[in-house]
N, C-alpha and C. Protein backbone atom coordinates (compact mmCIF):
# COMPACT_ATOMS: atom_id res chain seq x y z
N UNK A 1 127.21 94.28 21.34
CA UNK A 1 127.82 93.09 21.89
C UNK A 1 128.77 93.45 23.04
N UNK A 2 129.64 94.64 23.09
CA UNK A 2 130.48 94.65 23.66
C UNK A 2 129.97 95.05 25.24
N UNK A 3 128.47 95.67 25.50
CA UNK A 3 127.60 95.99 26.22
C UNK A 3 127.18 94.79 27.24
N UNK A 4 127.16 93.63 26.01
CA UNK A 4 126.48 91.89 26.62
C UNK A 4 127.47 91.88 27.12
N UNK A 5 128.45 91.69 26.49
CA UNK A 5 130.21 91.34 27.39
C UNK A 5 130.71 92.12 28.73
N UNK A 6 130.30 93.54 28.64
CA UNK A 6 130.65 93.85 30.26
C UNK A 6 129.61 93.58 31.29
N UNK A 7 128.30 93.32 30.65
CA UNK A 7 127.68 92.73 31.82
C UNK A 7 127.52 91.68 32.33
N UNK A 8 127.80 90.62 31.45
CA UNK A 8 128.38 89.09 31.90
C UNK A 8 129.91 88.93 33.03
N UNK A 9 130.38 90.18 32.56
CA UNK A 9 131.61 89.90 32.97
C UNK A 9 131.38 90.53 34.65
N UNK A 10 130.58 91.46 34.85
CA UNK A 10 130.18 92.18 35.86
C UNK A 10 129.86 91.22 36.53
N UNK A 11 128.79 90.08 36.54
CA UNK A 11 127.96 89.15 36.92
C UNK A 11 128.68 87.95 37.74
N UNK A 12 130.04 88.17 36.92
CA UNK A 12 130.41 87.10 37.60
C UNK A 12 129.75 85.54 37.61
N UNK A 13 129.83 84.65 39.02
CA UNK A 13 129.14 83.61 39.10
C UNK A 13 127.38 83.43 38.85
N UNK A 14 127.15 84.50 39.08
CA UNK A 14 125.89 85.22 38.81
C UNK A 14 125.08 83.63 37.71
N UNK A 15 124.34 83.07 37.32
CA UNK A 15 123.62 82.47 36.54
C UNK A 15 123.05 83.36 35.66
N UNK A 16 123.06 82.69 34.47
CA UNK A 16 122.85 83.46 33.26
C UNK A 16 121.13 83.95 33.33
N UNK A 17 120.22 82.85 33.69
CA UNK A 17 118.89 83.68 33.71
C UNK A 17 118.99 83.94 34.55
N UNK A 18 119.21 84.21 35.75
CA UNK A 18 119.07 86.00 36.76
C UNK A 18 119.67 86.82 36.11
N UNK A 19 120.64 87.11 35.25
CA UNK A 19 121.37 87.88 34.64
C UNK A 19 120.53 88.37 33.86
N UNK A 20 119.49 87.44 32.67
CA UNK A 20 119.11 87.85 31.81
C UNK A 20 117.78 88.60 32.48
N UNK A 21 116.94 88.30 33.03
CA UNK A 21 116.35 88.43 34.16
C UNK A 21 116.45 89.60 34.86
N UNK A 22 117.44 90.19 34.99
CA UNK A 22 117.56 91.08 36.29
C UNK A 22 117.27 92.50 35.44
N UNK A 23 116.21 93.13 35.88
CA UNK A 23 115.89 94.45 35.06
C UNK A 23 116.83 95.92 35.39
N UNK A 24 117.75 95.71 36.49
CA UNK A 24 118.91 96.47 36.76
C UNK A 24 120.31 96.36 35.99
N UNK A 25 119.88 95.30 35.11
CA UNK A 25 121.20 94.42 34.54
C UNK A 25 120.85 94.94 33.26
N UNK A 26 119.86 94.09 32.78
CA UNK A 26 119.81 94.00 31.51
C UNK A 26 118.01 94.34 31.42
N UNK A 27 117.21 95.36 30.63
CA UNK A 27 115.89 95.62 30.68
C UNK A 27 115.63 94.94 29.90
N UNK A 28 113.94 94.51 30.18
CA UNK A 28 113.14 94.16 28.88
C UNK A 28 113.23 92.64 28.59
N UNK A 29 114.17 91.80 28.85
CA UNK A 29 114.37 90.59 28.23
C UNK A 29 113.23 90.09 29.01
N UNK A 30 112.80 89.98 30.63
CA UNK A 30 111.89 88.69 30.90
C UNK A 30 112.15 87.79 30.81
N UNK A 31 111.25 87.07 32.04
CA UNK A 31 111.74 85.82 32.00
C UNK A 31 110.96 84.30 30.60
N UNK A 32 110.16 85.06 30.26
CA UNK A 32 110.05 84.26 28.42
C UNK A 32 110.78 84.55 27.91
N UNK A 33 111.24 85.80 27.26
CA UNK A 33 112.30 86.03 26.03
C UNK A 33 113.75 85.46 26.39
N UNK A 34 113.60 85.13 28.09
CA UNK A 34 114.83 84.87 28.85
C UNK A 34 115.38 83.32 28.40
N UNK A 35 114.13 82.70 28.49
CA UNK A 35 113.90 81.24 28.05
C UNK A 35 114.51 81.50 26.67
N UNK A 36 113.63 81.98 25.93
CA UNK A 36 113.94 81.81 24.42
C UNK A 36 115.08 81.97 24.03
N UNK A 37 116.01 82.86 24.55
CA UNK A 37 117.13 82.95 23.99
C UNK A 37 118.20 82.02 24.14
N UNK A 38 118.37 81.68 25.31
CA UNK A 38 119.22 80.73 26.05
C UNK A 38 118.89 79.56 25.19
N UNK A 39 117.50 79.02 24.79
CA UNK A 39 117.35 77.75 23.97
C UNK A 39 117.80 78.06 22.64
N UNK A 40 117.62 79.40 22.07
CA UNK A 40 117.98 79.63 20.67
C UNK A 40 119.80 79.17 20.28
N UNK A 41 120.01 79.95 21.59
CA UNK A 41 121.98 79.59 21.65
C UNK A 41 122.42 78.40 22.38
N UNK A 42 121.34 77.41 22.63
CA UNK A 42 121.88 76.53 23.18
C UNK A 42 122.73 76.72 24.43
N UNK A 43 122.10 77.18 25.34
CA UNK A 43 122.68 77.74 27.12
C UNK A 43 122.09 77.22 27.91
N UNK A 44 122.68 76.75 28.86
CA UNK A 44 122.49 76.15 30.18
C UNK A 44 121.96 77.39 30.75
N UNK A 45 120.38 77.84 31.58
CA UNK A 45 120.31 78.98 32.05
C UNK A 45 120.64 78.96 33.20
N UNK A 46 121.70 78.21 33.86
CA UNK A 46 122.63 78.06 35.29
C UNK A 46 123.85 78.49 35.22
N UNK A 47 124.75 78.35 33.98
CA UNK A 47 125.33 78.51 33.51
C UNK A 47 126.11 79.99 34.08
N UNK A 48 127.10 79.85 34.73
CA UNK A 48 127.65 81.47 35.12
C UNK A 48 128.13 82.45 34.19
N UNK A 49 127.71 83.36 34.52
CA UNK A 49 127.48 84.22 33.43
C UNK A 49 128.84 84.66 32.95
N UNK A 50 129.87 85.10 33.77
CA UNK A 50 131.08 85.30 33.57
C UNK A 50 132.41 83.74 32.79
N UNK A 51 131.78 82.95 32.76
CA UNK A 51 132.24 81.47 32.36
C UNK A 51 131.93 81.58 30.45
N UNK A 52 131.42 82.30 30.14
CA UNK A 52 131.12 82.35 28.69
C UNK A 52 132.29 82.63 27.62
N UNK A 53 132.29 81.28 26.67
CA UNK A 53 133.78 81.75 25.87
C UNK A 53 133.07 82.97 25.01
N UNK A 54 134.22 83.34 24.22
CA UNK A 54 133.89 84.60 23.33
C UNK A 54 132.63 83.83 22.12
N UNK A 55 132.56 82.75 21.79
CA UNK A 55 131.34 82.24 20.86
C UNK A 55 130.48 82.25 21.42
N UNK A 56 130.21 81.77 22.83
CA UNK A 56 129.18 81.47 23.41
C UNK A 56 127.92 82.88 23.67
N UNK A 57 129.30 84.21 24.09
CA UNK A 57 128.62 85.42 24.17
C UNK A 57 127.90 86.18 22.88
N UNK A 58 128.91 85.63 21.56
CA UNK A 58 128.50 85.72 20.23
C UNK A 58 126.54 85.35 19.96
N UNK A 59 126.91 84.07 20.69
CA UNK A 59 125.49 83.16 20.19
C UNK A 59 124.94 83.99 21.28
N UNK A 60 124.72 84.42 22.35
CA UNK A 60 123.84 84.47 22.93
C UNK A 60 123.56 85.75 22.92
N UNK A 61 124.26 87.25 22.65
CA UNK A 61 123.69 88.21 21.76
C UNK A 61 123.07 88.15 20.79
N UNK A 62 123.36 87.18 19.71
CA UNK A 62 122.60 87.16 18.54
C UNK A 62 120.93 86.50 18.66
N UNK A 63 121.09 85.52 20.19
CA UNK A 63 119.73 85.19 20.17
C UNK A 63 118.83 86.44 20.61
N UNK A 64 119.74 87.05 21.37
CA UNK A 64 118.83 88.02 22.08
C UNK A 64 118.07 89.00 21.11
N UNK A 65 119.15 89.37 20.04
CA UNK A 65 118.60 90.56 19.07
C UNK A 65 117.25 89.76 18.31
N UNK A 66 117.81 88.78 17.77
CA UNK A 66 116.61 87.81 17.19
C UNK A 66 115.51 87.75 17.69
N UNK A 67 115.43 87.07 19.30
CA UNK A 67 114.26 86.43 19.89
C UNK A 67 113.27 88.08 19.66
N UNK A 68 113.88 89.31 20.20
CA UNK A 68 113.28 89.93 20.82
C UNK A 68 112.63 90.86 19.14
N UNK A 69 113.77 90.41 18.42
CA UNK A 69 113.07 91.57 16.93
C UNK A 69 111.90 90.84 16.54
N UNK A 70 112.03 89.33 16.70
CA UNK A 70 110.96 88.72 15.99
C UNK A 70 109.54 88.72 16.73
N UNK A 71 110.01 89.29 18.75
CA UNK A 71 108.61 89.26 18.94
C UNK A 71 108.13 90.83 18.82
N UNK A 72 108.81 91.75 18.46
CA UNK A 72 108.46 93.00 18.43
C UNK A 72 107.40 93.02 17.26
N UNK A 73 108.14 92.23 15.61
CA UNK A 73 107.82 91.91 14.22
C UNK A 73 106.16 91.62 14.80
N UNK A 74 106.36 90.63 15.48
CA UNK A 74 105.46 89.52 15.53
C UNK A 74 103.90 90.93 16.15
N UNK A 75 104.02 91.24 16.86
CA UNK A 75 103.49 92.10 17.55
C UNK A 75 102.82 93.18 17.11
N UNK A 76 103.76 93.61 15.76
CA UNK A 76 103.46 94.72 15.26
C UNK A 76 102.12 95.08 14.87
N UNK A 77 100.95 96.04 15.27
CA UNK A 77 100.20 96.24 14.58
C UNK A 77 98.74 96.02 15.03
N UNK A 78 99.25 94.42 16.03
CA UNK A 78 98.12 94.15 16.69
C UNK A 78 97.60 94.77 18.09
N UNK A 79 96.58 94.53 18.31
CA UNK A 79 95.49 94.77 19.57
C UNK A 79 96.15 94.51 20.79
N UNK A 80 95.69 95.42 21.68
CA UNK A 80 96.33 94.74 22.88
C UNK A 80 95.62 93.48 23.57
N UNK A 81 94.28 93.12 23.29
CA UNK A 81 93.87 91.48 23.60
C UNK A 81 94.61 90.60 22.60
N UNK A 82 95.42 91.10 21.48
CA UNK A 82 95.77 89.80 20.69
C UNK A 82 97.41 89.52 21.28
N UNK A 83 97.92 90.09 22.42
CA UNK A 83 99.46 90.27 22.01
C UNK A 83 99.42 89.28 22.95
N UNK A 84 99.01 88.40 24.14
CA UNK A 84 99.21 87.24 24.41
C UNK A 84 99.37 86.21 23.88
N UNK A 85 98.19 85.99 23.41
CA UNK A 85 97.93 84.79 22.03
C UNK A 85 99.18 84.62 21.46
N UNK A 86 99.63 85.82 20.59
CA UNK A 86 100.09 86.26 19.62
C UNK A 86 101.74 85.81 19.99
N UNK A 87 102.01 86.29 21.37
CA UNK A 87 103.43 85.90 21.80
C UNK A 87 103.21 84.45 22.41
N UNK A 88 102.62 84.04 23.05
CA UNK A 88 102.57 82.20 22.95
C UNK A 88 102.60 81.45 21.78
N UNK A 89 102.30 81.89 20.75
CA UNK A 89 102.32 81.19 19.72
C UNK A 89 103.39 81.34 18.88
N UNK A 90 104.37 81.89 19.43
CA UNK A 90 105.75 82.30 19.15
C UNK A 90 107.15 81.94 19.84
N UNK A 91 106.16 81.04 21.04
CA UNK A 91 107.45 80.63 21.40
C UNK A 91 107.96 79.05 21.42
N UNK A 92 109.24 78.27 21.99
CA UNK A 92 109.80 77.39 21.33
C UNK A 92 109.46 76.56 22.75
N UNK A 93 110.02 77.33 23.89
CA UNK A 93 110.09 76.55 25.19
C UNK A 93 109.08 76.84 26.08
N UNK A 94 109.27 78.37 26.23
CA UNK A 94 108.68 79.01 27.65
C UNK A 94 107.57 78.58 27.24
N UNK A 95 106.65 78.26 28.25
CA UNK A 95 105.27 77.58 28.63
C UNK A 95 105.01 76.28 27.97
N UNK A 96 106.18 75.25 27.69
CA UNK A 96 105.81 74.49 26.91
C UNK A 96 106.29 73.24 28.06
N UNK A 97 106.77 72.71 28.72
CA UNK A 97 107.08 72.06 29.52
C UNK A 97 106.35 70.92 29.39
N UNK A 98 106.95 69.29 29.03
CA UNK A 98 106.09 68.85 28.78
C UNK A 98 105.89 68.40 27.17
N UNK A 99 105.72 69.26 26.43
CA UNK A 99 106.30 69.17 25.12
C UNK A 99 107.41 68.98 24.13
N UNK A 100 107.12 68.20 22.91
CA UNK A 100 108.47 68.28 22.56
C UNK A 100 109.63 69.25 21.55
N UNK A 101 110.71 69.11 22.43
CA UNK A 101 111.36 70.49 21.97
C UNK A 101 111.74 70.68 20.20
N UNK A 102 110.66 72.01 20.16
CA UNK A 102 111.00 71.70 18.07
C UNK A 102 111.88 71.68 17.56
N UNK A 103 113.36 71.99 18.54
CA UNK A 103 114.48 71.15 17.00
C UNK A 103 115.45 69.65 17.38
N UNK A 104 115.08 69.14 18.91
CA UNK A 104 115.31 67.85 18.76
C UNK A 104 114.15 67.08 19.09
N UNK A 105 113.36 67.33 19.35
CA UNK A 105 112.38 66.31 20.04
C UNK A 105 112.25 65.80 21.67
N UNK A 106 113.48 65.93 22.22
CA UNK A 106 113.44 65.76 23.54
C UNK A 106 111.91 66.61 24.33
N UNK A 107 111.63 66.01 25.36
CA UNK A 107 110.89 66.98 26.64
C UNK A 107 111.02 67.86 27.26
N UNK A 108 110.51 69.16 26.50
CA UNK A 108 110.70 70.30 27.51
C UNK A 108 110.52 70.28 28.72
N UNK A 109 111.42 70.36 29.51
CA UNK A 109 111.79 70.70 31.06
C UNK A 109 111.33 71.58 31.74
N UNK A 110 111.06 71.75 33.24
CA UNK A 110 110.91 72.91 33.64
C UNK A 110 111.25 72.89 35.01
N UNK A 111 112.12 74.07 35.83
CA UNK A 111 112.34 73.88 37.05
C UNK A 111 111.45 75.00 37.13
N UNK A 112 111.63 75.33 38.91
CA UNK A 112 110.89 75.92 39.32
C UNK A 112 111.82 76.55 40.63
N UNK A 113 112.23 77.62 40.60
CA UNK A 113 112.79 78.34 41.84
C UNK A 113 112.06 79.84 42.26
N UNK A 114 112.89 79.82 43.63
CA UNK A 114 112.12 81.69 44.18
C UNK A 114 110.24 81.49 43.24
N UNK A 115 109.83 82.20 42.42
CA UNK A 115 108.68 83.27 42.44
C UNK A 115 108.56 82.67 40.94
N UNK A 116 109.25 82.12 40.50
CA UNK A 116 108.73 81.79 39.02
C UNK A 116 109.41 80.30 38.59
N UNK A 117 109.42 80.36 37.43
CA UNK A 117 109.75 79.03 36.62
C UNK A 117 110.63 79.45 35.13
N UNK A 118 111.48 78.58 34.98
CA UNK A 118 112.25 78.56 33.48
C UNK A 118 111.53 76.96 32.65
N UNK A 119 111.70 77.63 31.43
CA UNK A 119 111.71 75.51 30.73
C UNK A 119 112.83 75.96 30.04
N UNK A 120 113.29 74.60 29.48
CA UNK A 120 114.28 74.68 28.95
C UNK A 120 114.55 73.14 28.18
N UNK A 121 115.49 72.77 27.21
CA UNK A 121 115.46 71.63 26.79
C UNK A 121 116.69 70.32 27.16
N UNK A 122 117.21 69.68 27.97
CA UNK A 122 118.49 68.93 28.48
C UNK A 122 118.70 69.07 27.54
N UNK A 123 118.56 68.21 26.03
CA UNK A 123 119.52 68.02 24.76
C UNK A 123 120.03 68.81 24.18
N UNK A 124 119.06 70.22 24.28
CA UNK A 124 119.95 71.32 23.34
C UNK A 124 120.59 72.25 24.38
N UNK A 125 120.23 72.53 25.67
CA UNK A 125 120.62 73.11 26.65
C UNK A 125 121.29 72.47 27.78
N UNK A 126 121.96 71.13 27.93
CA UNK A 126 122.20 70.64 29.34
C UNK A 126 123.00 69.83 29.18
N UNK A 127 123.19 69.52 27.65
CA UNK A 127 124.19 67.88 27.33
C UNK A 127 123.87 67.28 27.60
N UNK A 128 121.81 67.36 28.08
CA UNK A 128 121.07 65.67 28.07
C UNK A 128 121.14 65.85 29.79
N UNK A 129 121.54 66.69 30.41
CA UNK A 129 121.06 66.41 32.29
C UNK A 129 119.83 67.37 32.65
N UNK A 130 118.60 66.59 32.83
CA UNK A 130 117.76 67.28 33.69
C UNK A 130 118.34 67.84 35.01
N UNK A 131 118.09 68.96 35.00
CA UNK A 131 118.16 70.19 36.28
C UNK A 131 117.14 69.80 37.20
N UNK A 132 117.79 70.08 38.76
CA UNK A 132 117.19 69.89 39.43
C UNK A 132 116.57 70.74 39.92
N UNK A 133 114.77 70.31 39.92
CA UNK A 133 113.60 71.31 40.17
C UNK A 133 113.95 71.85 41.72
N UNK A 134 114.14 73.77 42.23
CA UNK A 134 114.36 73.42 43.47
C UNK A 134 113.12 73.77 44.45
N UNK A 135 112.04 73.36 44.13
CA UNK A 135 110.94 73.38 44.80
C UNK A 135 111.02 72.09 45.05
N UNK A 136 111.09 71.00 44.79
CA UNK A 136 111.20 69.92 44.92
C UNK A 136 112.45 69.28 46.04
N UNK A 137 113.49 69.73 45.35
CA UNK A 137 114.57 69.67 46.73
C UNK A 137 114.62 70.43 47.87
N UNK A 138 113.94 71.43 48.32
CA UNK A 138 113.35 71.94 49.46
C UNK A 138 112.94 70.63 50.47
N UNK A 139 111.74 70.44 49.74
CA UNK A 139 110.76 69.30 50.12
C UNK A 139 111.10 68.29 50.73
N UNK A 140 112.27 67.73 50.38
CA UNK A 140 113.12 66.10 50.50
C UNK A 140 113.85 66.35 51.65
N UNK A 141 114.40 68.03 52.07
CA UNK A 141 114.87 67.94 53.28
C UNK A 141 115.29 67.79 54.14
């Protein structure tokens, strides 16, 4: 934990998924497990990374150890054609956009910036405000 804490704190204004995201920062998470965690702890993935009370960093280490033991668990044993499948069918948000989110029901969200995409859920992640897609605000101009 105390590892999560100096690199949030490093980050500064930094947004929490580039943070989680950034393979100079932090390895391995990706931008799925990146999703997953942030929804597990209930995080805004805009959210500056250095802005985190001491619970918030609590919850969001603990998702991390979680998300990532359960897809290691999940993983264990199988083929390398099954480990796609295998990790989509494991997750809550990422690639679900569109769907509804399994612990309130709201519509999974999804923006879209730079080279990729996050989903995420307003109700459990936003206090209910859709984020604005910024492929879309480009556009409007």
């Amino acid at each position: 934990m105390a590892a999560l804490e100096k690199i949030l704190a490093a980050a500064g204004r930094a947004q929490l998924k580039g943070v989680l995201t950034d393979q100079a920062r932090l390895a391995g998470v990706g931008n799925a497990y990146s999703d997953e965690a942030l929804w597990t702890a209930g995080l805004s993935p805009f959210k500056p990374a250095a802005g985190l009370s001491a619970a918030q960093t609590a919850s969001l280490h603990a998702a991390l150890v979680g998300v990532l033991t359960a897809a290691r668990d999940s993983a264990a044993g199988l083929a390398a054609g099954e480990l796609k499948a295998e990790k989509k069918a494991n997750l809550a948000v990422h690639g679900r956009a569109g769907s509804p989110c399994p612990r309130c029901g709201d519509t999974v969200r999804e923006v879209s910036f730079a080279d990729r995409a996050l989903q995420y859920c307003p109700t459990c992640q936003t206090g209910g405000r859709t984020l604005a897609d910024r492929r879309l605000s480009r556009l409007l101009k």
